[in-house]
C-alpha atoms as a PDB file:
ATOM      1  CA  UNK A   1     -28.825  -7.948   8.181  1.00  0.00           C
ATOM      2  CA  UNK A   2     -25.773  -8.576   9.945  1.00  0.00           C
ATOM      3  CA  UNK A   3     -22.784 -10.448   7.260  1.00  0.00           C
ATOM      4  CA  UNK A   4     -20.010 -11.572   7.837  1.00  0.00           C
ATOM      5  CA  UNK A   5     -17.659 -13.630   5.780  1.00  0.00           C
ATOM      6  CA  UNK A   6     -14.745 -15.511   7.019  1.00  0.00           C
ATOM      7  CA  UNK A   7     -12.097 -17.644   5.666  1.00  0.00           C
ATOM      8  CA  UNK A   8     -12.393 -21.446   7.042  1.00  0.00           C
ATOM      9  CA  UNK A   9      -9.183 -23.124   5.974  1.00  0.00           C
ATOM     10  CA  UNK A  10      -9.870 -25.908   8.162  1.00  0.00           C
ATOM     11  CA  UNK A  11     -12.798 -26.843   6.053  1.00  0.00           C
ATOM     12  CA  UNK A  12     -10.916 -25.453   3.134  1.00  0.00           C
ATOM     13  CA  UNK A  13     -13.691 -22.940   2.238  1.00  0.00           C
ATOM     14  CA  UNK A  14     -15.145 -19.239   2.865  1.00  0.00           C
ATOM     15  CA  UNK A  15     -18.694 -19.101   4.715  1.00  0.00           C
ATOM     16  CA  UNK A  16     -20.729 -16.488   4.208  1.00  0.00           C
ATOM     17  CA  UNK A  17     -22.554 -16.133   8.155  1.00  0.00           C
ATOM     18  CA  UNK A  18     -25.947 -14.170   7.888  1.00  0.00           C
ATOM     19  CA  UNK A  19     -26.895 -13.094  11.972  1.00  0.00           C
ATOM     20  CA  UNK A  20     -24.609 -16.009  13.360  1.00  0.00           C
ATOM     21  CA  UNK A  21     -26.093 -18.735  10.910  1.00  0.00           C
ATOM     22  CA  UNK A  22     -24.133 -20.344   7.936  1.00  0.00           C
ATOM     23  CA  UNK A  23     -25.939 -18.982   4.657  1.00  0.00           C
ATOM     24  CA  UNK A  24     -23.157 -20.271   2.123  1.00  0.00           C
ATOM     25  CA  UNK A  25     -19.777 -21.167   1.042  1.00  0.00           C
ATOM     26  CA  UNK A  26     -16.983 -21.081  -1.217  1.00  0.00           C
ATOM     27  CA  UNK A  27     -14.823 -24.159  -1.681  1.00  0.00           C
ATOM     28  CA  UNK A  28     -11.236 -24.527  -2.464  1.00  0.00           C
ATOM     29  CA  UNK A  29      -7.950 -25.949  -2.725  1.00  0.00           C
ATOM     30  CA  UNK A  30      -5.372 -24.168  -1.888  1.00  0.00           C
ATOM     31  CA  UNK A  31      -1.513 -25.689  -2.799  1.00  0.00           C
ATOM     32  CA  UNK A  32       1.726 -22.993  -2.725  1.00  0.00           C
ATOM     33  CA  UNK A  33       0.753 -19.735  -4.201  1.00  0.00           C
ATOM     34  CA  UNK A  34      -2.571 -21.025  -6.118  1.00  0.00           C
ATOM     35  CA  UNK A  35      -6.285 -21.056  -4.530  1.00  0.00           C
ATOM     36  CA  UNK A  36      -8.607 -22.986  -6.913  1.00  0.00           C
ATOM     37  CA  UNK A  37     -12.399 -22.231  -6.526  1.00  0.00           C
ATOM     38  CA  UNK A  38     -14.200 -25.414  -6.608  1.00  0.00           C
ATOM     39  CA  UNK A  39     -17.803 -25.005  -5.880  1.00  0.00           C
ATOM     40  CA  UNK A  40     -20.032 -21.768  -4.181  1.00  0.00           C
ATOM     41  CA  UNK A  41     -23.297 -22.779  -2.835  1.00  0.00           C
ATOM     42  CA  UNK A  42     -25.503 -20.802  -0.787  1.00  0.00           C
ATOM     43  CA  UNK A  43     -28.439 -22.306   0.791  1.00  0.00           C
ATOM     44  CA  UNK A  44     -31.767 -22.145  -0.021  1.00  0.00           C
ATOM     45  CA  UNK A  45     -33.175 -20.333   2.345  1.00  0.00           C
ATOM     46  CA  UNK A  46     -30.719 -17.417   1.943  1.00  0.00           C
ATOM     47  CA  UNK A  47     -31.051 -17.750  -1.917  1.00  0.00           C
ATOM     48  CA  UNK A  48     -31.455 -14.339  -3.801  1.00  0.00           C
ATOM     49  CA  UNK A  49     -29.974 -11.568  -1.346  1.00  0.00           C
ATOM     50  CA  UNK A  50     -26.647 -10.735  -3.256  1.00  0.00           C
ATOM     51  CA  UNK A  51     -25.163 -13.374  -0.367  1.00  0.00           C
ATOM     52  CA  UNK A  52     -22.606 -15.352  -3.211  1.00  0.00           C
ATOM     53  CA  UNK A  53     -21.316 -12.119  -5.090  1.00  0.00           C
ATOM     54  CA  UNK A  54     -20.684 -11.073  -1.527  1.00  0.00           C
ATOM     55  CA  UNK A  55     -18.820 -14.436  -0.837  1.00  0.00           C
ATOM     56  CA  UNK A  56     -16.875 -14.168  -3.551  1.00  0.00           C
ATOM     57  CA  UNK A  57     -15.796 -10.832  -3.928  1.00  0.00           C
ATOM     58  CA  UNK A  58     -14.625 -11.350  -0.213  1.00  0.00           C
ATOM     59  CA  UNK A  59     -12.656 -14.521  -1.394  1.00  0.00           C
ATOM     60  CA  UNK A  60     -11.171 -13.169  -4.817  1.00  0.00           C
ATOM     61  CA  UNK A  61     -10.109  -9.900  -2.833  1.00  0.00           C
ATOM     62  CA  UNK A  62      -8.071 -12.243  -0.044  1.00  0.00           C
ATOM     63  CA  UNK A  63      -7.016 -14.178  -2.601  1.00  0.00           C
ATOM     64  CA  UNK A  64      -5.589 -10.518  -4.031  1.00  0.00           C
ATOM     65  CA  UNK A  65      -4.363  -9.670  -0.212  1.00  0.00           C
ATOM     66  CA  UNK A  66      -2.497 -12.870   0.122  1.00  0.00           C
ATOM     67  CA  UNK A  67      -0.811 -12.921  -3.853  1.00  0.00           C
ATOM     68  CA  UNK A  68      -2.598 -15.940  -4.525  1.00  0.00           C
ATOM     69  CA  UNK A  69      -3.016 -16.786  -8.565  1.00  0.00           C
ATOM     70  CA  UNK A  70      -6.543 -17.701  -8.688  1.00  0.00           C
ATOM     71  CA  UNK A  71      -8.142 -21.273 -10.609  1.00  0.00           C
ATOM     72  CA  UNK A  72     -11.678 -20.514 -11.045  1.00  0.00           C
ATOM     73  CA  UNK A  73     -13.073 -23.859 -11.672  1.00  0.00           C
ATOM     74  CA  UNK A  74     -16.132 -23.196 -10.087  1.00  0.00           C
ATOM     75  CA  UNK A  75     -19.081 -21.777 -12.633  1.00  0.00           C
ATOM     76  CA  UNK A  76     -20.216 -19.131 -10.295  1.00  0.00           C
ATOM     77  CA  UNK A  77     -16.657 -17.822  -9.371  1.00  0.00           C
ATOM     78  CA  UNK A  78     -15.920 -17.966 -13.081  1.00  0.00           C
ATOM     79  CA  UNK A  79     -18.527 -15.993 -13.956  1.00  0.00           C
ATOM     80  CA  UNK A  80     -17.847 -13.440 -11.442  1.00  0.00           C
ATOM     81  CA  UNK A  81     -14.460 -12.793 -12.891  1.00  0.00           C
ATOM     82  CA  UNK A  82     -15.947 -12.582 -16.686  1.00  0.00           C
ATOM     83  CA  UNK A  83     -18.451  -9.856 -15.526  1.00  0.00           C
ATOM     84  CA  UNK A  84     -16.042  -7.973 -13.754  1.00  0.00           C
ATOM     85  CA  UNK A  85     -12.202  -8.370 -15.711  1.00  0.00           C
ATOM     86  CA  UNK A  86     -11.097  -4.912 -14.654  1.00  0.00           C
ATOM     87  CA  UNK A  87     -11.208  -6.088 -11.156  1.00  0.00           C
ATOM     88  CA  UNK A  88     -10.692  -9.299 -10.853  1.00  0.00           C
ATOM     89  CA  UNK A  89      -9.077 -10.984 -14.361  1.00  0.00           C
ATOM     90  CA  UNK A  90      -5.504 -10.560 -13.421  1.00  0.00           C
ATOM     91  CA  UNK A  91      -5.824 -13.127 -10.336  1.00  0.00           C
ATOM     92  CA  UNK A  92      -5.882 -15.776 -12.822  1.00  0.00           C
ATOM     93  CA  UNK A  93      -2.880 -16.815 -14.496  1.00  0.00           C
ATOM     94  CA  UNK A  94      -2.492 -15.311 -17.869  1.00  0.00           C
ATOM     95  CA  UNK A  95      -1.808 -19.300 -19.217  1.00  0.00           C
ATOM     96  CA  UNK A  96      -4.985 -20.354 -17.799  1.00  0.00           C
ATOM     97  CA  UNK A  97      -7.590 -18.004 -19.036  1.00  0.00           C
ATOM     98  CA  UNK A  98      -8.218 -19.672 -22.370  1.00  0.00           C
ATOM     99  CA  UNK A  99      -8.664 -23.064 -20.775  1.00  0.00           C
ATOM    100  CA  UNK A 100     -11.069 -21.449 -18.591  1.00  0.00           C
ATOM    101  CA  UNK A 101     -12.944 -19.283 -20.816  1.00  0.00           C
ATOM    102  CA  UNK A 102     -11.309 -16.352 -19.771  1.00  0.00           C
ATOM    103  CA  UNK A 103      -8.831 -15.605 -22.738  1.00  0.00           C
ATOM    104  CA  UNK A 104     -11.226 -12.857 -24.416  1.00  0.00           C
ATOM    105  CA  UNK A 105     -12.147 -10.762 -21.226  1.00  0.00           C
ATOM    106  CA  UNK A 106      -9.778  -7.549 -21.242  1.00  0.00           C
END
């Protein structure tokens, strides 16, 4: 299976591409130093191969790359973070975590 993810800041969102076809997507907003996840999707017929983790471990590590704070509104993107705080928790702003569910993760 040939992957590749890309950032699309045109379309303000990173696709996940699965043998040239568009399998998912991470929306954001992205204003100064801040990238908010807003919604992940990936479609149905690509549902259940590990495609989203992929997606977003690909966006939170760019996000790292680029010294972006991270805003993870989005439920999956959240929940990414929560499972994996050693890697990922100190992309979001210390004053945010609480507000996002975050505060008790460390």
């Amino acid at each position: 299976m040939n992957v590749t993810v890309i950032d699309a800041p045109d379309a303000s969102r990173y696709e996940v591409v699965v043998g040239g076809t568009l399998a998912g997507f991470a929306e954001y907003r992205l204003e100064g130093g801040i990238i908010a996840f807003t919604h992940t999707e990936t479609l149905p017929e690509f549902a259940g191969q590990g495609l989203a983790r992929t997606l977003v471990d690909f966006a939170l590590g760019d996000a790292r790359a680029r010294g972006l704070d991270v805003l993870p509104f989005c439920p999956y993107v959240r929940s990414v973070i929560a499972r994996n705080p050693g890697t990922w928790l100190d992309l979001v702003p210390a004053d945010a975590r609480e507000r996002l569910g975050l505060a008790d993760q460390r």
